[in-house]
N, C-alpha and C. Protein backbone atom coordinates (compact mmCIF):
# COMPACT_ATOMS: atom_id res chain seq x y z
N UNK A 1 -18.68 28.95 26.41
CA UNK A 1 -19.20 28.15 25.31
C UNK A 1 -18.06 27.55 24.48
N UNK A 2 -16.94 28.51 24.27
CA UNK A 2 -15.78 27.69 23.35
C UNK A 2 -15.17 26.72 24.26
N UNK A 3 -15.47 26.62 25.31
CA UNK A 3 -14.48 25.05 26.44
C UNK A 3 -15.89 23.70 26.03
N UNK A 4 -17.06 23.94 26.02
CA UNK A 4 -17.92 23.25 25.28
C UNK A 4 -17.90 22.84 24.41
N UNK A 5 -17.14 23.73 23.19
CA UNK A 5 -17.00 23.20 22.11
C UNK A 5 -16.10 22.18 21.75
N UNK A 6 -15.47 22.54 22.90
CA UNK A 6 -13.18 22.09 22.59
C UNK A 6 -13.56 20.62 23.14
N UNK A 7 -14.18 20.52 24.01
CA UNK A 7 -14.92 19.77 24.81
C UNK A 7 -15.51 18.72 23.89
N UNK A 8 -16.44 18.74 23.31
CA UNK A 8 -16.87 18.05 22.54
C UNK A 8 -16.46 17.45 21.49
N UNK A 9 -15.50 18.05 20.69
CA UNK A 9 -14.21 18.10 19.43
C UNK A 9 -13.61 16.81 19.94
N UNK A 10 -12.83 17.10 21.11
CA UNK A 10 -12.46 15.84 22.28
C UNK A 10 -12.72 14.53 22.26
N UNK A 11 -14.07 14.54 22.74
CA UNK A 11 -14.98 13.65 23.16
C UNK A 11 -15.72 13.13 21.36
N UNK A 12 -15.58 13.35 20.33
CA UNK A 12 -15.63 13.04 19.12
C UNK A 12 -14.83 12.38 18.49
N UNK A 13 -13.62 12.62 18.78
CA UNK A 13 -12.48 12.31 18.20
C UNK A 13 -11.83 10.61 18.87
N UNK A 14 -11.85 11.19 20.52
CA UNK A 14 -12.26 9.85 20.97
C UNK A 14 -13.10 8.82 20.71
N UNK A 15 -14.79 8.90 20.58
CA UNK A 15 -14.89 7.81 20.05
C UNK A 15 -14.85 7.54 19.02
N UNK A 16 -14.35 8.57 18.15
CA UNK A 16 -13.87 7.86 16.76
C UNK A 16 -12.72 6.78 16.63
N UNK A 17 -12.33 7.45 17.38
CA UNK A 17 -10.55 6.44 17.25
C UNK A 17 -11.41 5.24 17.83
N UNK A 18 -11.66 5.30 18.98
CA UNK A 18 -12.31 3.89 19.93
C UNK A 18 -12.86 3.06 18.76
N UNK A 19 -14.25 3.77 17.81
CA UNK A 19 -15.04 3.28 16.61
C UNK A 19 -13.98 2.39 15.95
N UNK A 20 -13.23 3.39 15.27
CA UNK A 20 -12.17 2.29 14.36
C UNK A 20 -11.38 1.25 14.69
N UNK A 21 -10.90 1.43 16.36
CA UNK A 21 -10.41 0.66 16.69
C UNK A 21 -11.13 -0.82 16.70
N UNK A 22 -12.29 -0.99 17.31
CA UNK A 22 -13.41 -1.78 17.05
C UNK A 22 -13.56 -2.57 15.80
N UNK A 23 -13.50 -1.91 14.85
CA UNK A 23 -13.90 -1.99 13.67
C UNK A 23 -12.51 -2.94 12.83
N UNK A 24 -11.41 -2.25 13.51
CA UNK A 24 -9.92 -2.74 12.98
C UNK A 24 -10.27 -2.68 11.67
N UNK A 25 -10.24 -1.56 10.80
CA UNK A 25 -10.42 -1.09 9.23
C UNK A 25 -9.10 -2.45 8.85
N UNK A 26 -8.07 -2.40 8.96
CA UNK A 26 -6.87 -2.68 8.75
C UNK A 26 -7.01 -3.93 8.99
N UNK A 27 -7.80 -4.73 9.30
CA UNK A 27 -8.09 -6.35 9.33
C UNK A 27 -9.32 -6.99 8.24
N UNK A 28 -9.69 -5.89 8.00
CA UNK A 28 -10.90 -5.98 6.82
C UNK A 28 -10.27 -6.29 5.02
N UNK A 29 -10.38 -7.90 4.80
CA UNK A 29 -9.75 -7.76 3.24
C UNK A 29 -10.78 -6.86 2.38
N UNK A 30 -9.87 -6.12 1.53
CA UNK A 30 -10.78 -5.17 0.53
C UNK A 30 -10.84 -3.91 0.77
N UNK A 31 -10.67 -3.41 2.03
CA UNK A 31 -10.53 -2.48 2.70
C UNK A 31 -9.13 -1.97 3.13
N UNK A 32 -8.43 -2.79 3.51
CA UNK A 32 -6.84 -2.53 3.81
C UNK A 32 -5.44 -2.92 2.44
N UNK A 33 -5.00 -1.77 2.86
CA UNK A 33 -3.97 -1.91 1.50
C UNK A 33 -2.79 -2.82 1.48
N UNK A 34 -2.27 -3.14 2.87
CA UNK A 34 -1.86 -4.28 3.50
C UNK A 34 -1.01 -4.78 2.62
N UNK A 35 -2.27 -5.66 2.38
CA UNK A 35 -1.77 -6.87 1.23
C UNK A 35 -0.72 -6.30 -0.07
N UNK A 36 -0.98 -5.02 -0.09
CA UNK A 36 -0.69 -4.11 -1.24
C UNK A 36 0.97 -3.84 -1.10
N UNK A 37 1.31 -3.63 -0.14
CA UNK A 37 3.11 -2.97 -0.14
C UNK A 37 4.16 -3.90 -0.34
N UNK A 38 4.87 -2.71 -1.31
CA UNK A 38 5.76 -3.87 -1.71
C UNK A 38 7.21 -3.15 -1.21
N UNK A 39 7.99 -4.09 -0.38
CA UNK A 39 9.41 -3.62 0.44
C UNK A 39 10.37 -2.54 -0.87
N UNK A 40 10.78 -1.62 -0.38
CA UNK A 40 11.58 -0.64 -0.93
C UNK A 40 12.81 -1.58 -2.07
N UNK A 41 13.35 -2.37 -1.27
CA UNK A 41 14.38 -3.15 -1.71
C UNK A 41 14.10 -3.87 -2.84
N UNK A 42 12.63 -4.48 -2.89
CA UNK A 42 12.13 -5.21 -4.25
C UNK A 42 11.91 -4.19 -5.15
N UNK A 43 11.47 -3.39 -4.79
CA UNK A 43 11.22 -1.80 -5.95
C UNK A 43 12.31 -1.79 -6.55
N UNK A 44 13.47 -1.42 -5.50
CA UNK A 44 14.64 -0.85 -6.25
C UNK A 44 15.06 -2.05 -7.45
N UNK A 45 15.22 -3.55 -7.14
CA UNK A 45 15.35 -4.40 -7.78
C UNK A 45 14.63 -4.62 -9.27
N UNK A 46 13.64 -4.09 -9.01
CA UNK A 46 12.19 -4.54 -9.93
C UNK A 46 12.70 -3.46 -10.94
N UNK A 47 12.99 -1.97 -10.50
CA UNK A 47 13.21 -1.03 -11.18
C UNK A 47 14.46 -0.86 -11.92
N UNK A 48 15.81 -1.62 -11.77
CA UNK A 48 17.46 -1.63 -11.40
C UNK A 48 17.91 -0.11 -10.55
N UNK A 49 17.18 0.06 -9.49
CA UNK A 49 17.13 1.25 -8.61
C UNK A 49 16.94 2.52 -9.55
N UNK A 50 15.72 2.62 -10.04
CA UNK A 50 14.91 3.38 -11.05
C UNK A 50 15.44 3.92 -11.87
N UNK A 51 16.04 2.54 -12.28
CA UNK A 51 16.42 2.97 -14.02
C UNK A 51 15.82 3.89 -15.42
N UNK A 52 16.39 4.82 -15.63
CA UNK A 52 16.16 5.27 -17.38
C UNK A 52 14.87 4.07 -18.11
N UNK A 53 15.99 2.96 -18.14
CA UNK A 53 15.22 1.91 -18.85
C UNK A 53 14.05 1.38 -18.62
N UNK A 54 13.42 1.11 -17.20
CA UNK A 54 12.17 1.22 -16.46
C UNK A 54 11.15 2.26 -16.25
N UNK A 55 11.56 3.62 -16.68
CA UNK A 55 10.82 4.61 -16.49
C UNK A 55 9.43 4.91 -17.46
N UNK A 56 8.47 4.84 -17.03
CA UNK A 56 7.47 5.08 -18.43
C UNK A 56 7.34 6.57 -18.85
N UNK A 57 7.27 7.18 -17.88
CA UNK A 57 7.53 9.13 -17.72
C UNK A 57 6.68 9.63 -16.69
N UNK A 58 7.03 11.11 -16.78
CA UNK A 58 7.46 11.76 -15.43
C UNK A 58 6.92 13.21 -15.87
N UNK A 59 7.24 13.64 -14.64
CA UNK A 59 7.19 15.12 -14.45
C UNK A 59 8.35 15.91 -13.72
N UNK A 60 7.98 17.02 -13.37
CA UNK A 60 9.31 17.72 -12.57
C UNK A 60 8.99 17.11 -11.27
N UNK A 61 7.49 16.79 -10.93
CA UNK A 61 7.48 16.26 -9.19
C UNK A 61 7.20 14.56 -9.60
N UNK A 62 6.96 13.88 -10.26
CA UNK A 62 6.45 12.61 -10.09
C UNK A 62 7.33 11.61 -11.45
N UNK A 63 7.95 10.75 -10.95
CA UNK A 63 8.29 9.63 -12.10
C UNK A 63 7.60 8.54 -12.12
N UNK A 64 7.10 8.02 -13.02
CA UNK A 64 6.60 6.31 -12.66
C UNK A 64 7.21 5.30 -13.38
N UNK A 65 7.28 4.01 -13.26
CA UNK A 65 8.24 2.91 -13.41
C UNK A 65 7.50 2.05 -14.11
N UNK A 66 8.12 0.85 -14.42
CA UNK A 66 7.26 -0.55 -14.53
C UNK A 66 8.34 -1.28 -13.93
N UNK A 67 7.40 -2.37 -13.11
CA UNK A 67 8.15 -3.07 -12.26
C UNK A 67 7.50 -3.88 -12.47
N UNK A 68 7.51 -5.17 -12.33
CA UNK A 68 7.35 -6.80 -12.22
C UNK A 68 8.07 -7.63 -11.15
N UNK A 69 6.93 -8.39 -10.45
CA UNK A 69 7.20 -8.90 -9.20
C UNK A 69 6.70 -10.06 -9.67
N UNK A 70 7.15 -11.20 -8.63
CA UNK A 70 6.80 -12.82 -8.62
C UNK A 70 5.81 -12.63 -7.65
N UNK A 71 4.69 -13.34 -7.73
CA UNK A 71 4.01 -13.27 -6.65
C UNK A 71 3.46 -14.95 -5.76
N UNK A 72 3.48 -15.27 -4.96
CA UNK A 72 2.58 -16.57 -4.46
C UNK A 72 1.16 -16.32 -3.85
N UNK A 73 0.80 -17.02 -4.43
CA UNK A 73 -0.68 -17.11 -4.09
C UNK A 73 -0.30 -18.11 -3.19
N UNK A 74 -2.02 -18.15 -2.52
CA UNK A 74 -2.41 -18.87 -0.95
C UNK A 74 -1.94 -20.59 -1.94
N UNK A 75 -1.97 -21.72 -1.18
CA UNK A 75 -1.75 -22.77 -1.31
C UNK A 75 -2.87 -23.79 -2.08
N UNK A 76 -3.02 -24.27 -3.11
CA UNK A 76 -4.14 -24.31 -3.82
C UNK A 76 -4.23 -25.48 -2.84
N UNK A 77 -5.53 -26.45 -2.49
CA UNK A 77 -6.00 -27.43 -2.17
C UNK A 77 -5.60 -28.66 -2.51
N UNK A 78 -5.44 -28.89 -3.98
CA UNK A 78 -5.48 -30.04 -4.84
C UNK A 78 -3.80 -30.52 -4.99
N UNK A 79 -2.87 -29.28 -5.03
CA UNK A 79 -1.57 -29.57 -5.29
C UNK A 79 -0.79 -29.14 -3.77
N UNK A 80 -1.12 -28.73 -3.17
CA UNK A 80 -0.63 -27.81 -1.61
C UNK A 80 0.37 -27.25 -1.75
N UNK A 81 1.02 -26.90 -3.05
CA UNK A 81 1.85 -25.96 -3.16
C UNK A 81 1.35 -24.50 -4.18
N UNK A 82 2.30 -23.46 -3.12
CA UNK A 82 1.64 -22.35 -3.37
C UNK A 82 1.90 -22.04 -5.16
N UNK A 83 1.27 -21.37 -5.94
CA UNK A 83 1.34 -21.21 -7.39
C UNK A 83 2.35 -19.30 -7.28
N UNK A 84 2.99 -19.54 -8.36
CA UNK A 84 3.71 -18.56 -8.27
C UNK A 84 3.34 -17.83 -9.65
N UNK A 85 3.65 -16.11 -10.14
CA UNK A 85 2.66 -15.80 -10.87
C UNK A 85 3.31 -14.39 -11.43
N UNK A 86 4.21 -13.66 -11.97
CA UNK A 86 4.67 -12.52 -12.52
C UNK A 86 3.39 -11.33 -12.36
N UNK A 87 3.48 -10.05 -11.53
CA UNK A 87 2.78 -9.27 -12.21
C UNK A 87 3.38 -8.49 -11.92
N UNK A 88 3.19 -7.31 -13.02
CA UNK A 88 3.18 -5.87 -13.42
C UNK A 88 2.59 -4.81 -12.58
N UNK A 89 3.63 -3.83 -11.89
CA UNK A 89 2.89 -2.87 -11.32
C UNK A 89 3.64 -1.54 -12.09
N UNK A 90 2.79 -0.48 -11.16
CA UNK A 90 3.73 0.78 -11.89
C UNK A 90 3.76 1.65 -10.50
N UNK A 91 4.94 2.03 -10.58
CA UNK A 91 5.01 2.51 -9.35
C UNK A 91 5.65 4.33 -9.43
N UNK A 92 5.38 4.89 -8.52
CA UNK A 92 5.04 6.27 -8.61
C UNK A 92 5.93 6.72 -7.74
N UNK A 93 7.09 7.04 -7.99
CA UNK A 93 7.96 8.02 -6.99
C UNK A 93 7.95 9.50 -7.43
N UNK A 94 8.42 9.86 -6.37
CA UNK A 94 8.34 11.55 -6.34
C UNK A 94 9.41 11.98 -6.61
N UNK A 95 9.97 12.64 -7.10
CA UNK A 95 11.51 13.30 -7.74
C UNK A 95 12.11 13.85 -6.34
N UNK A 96 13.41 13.24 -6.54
CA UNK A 96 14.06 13.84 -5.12
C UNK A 96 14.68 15.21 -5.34
């Protein structure tokens, strides 16, 4: 009965993965964070490589920042150039 079980665990897991694959979660806007990451190198920049002065506060395991990025939006229609746009994130590192 437990090779039945192991068996089945298996055969679950498989078509799960298969399911999602299908599904491509990670191609779905709203759903994927994607759009969301921002390269290490702009952090460090955004932060002056997590400056004192950028820090909002912390803990013994977690610091968080304020960072500000330029951003482009998609290409408006009317002008066909993309609009560019400052925002504010806060970003959460873990104490090394």
């Amino acid at each position: 009965e437990e090779g039945a079980q192991c068996s089945n665990t298996d055969k679950d897991a498989d078509t799960l993965e298969k399911t999602l694959e299908l599904l491509s979660i990670r191609e779905i806007p709203g759903i994927s964070m994607e759009h969301m990451k921002i390269p290490l190198t702009d952090i460090k920049l955004a932060t002056a490589n997590f400056s004192e002065a950028y820090r909002i506060r912390g803990s013994t395991v977690y610091q968080f920042y304020k960072a500000e990025f330029e951003h482009f939006d998609e290409e408006l229609p009317l002008s066909g150039k993309p609009t560019k746009r400052q925002i504010t994130r806060v970003i959460k590192r873990i104490v090394p």
